[in-house]
Protein backbone atom coordinates (compact mmCIF):
# COMPACT_ATOMS: atom_id res chain seq x y z
CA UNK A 1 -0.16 25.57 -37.11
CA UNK A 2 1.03 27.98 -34.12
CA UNK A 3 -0.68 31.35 -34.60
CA UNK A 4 1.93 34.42 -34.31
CA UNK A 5 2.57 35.80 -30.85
CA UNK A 6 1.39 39.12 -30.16
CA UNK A 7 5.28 39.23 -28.85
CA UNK A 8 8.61 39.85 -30.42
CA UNK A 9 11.96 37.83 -29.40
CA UNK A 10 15.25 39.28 -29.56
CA UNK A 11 18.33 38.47 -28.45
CA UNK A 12 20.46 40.35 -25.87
CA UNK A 13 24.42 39.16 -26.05
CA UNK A 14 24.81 35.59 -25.82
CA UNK A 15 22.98 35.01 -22.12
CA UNK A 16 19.96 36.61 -22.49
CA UNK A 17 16.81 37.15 -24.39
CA UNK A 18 13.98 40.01 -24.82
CA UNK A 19 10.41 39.18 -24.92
CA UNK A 20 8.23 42.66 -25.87
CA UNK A 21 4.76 43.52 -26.14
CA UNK A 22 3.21 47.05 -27.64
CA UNK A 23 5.13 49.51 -26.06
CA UNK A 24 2.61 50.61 -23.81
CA UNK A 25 1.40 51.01 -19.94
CA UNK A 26 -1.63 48.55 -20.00
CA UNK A 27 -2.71 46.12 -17.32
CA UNK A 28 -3.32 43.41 -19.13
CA UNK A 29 -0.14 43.54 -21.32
CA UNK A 30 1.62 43.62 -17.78
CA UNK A 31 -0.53 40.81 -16.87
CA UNK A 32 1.10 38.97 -19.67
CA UNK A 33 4.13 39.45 -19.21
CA UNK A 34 4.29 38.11 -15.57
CA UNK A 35 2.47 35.22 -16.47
CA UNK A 36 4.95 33.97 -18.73
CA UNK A 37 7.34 35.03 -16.51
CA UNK A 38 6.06 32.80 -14.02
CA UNK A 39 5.37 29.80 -16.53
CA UNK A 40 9.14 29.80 -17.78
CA UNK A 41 10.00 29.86 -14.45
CA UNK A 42 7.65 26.81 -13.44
CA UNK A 43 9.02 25.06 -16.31
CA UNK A 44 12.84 25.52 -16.05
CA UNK A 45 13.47 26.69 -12.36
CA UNK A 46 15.24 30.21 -11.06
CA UNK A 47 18.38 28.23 -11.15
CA UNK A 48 18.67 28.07 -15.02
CA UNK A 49 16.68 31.33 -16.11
CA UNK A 50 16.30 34.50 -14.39
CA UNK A 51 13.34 37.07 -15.21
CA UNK A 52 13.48 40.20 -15.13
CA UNK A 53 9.81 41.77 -15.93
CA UNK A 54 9.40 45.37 -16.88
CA UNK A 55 5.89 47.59 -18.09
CA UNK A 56 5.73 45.16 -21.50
CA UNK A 57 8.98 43.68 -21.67
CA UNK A 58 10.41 40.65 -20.08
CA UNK A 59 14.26 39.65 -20.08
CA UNK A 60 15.44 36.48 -19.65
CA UNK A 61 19.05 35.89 -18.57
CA UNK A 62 20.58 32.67 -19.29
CA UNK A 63 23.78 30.54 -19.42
CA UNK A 64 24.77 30.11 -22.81
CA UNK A 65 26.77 26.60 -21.71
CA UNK A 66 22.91 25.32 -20.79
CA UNK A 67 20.91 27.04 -23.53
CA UNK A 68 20.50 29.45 -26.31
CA UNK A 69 18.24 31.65 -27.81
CA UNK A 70 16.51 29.69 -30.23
CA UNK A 71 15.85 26.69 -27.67
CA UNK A 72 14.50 29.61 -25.05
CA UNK A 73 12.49 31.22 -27.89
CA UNK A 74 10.60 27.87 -29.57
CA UNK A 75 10.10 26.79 -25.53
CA UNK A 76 8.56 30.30 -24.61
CA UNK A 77 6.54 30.52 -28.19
CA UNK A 78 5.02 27.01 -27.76
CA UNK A 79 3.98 28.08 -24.33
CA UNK A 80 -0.18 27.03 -23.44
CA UNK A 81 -2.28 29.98 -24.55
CA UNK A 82 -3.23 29.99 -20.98
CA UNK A 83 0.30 30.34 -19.58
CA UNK A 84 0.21 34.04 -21.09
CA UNK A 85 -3.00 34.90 -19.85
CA UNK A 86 -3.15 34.08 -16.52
CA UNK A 87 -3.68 36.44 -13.90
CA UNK A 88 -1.99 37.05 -10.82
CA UNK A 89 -3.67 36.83 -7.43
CA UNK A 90 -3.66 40.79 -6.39
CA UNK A 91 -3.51 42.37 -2.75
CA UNK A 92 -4.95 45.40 -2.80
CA UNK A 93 -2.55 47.76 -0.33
CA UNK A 94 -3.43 51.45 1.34
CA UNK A 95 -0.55 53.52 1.42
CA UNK A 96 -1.07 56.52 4.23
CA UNK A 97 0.68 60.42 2.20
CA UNK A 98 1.03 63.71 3.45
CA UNK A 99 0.79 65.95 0.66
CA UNK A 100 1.65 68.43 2.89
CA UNK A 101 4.38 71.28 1.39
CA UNK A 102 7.34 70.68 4.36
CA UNK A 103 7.04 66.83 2.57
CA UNK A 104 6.04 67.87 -1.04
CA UNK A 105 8.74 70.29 -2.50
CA UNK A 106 7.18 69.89 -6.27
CA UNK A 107 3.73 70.06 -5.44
CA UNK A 108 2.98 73.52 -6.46
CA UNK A 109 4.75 73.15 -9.40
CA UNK A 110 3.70 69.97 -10.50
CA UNK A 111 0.15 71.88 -10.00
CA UNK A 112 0.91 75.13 -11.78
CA UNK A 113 2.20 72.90 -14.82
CA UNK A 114 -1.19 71.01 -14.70
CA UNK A 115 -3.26 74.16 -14.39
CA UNK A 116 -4.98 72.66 -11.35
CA UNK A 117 -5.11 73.89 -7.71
CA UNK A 118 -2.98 72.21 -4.99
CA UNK A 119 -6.03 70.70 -3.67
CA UNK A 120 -7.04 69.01 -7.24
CA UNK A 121 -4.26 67.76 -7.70
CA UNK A 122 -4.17 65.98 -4.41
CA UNK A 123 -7.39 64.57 -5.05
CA UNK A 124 -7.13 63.32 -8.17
CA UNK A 125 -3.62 61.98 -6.70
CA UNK A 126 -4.92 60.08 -3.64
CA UNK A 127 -8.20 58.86 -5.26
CA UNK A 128 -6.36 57.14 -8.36
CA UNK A 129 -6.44 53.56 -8.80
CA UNK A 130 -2.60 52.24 -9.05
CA UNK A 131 -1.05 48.75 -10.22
CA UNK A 132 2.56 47.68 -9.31
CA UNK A 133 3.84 47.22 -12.91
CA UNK A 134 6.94 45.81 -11.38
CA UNK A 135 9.57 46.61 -8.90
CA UNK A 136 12.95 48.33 -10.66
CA UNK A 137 15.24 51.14 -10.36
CA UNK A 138 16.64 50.11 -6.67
CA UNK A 139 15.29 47.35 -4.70
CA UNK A 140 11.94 47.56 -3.77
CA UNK A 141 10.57 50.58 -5.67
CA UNK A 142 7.28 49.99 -7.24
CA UNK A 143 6.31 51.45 -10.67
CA UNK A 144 2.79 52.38 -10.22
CA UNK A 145 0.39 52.78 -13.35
CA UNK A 146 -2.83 54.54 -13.06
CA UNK A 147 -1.22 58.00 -12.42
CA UNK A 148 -4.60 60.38 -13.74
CA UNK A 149 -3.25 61.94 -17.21
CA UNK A 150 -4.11 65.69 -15.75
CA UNK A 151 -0.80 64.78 -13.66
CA UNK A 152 1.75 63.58 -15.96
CA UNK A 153 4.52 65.52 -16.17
CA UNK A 154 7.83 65.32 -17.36
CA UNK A 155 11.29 64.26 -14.58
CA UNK A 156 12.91 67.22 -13.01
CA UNK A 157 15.50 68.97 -15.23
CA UNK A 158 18.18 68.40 -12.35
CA UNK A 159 17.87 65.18 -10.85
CA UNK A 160 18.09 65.46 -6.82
CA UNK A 161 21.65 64.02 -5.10
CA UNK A 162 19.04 62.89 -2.19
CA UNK A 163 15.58 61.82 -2.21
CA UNK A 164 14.25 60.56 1.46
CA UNK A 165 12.93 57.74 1.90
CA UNK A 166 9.19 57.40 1.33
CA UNK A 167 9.09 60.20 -0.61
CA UNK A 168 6.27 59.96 -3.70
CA UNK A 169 7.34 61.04 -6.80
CA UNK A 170 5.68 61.36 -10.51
CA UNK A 171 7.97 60.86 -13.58
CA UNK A 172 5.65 61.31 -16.70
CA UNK A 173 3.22 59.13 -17.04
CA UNK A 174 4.31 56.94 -13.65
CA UNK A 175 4.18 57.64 -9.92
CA UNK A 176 6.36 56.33 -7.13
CA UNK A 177 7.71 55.88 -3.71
CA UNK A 178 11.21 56.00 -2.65
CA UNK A 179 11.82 53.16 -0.49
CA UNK A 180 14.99 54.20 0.91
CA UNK A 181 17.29 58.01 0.45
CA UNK A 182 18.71 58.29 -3.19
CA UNK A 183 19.03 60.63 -5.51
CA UNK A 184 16.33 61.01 -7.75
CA UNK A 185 14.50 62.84 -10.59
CA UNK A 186 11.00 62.51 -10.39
CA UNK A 187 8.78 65.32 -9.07
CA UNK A 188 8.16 65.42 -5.19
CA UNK A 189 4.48 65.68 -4.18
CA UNK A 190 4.47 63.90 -0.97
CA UNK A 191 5.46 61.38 1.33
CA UNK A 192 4.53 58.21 3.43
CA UNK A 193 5.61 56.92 7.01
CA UNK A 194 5.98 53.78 5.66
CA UNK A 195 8.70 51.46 5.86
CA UNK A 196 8.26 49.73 1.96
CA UNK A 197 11.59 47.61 2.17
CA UNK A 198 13.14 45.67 4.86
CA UNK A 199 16.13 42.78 4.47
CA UNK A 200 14.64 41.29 7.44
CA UNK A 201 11.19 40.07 6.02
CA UNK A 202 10.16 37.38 3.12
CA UNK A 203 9.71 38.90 1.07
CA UNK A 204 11.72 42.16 1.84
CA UNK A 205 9.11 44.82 -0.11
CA UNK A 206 6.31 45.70 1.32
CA UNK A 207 4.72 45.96 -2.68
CA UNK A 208 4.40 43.19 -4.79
CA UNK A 209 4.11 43.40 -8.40
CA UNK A 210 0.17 42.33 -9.55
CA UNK A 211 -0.59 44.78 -6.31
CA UNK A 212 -3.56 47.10 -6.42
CA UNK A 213 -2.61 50.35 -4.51
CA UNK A 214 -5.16 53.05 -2.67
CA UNK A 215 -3.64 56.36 -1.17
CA UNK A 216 -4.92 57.34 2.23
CA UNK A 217 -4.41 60.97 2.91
CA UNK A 218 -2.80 61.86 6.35
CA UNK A 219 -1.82 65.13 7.91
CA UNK A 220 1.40 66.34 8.60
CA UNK A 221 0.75 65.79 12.68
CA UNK A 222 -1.21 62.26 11.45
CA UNK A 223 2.92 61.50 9.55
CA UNK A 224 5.04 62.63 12.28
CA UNK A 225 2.56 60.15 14.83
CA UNK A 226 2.78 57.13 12.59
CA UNK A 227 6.83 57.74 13.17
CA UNK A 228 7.29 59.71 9.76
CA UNK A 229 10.60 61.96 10.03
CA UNK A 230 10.38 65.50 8.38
């Protein structure tokens, strides 16, 4: 007999379908869900299913002329044990910030609400572990888990009309970088030279989900030289 999944199934409309895990940021719950992201996709092709991966959720989008929920479901269910547990082959990418203030408009206040000094709170910022969770919001910005929990804070109260690009952000529990100018509400504590999306190259952002993620701290003189505009 099949044991239970350690995932629910729910339908969304007619064309699509929600696979969740605990509703939590954990590495190897995100490790899951790619997996099985990648297995349906082995098994079916991106031209019948598309996946779109999240922290613990995964949605599948289908066409309802080809299949249906309860086909989708007993397919994904009867999935190898192995299919949800294997593990993706990780880069592990340094990402040059200045923390400096001109480039870091929330950094004294995302320290004052952590009771830290500036300086703390750029350590424990740069010297963090991070794992791209998955890529969301606008394309190519990376949801990064491993933000230290002296840093979480809650989003601004007044999203921003424009965020520039590279800009890194924390938004509760997460931390961020803008890959291109939009508005925004996470706190501003920083910012990279780095170009992290570009139509040009395969594949167009520079982060991958299954990435590991190191901060390199620069200077303000170091940002401007690697082509970083103020």
């Amino acid at each position: 007999m099949q044991p239970a999944p350690e995932f629910s199934l729910s339908p969304l409309g007619d064309s699509a379908l929600v696979l969740a895990f605990a509703p939590r940021i954990d590495p190897d719950i995100n490790h899951r869900v790619h997996a099985i992201a990648s297995a349906l996709l082995a098994s079916l092709g991106s031209d019948r299913v598309e996946c779109v991966p999240a922290y613990h959720t995964l949605t599948v989008h289908f066409d309802p002329m080809q299949d249906d929920f309860e086909t989708l479901s007993a397919l994904i269910v009867g999935m190898p044990e192995e299919s949800g547990h294997a593990l993706q082959s990780a880069r592990q990418i340094s990402i040059p910030v200045c923390y400096d203030a001109r480039l870091a408009p929330d950094l004294a206040a995302v320290a004052e609400h952590a009771g830290l000094g500036t300086e703390t709170l750029v350590r424990l910022h740069s010297t963090a572990d991070y794992r791209v969770y998955f890529l969301g919001f606008k394309p190519g910005f990376a949801y990064l888990g491993g933000l230290p929990e002296a840093l979480h804070m809650p989003r601004r109260a007044s999203p921003r009309l424009s965020v520039p690009a590279g800009a890194v952000g924390i938004g509760g529990a997460q931390t961020g970088i803008y890959p291109s100018a939009s508005p925004g509400g996470w706190q501003l504590i920083g910012r990279t030279p780095l170009s992290l999306f570009d139509v040009q190259k395969s594949p167009p952002s520079l982060l991958q989900p299954g990435d590991g993620l190191k901060v390199e701290v620069i200077t303000f003189a170091e940002f401007i030289a690697l082509g970083g505009v103020p």
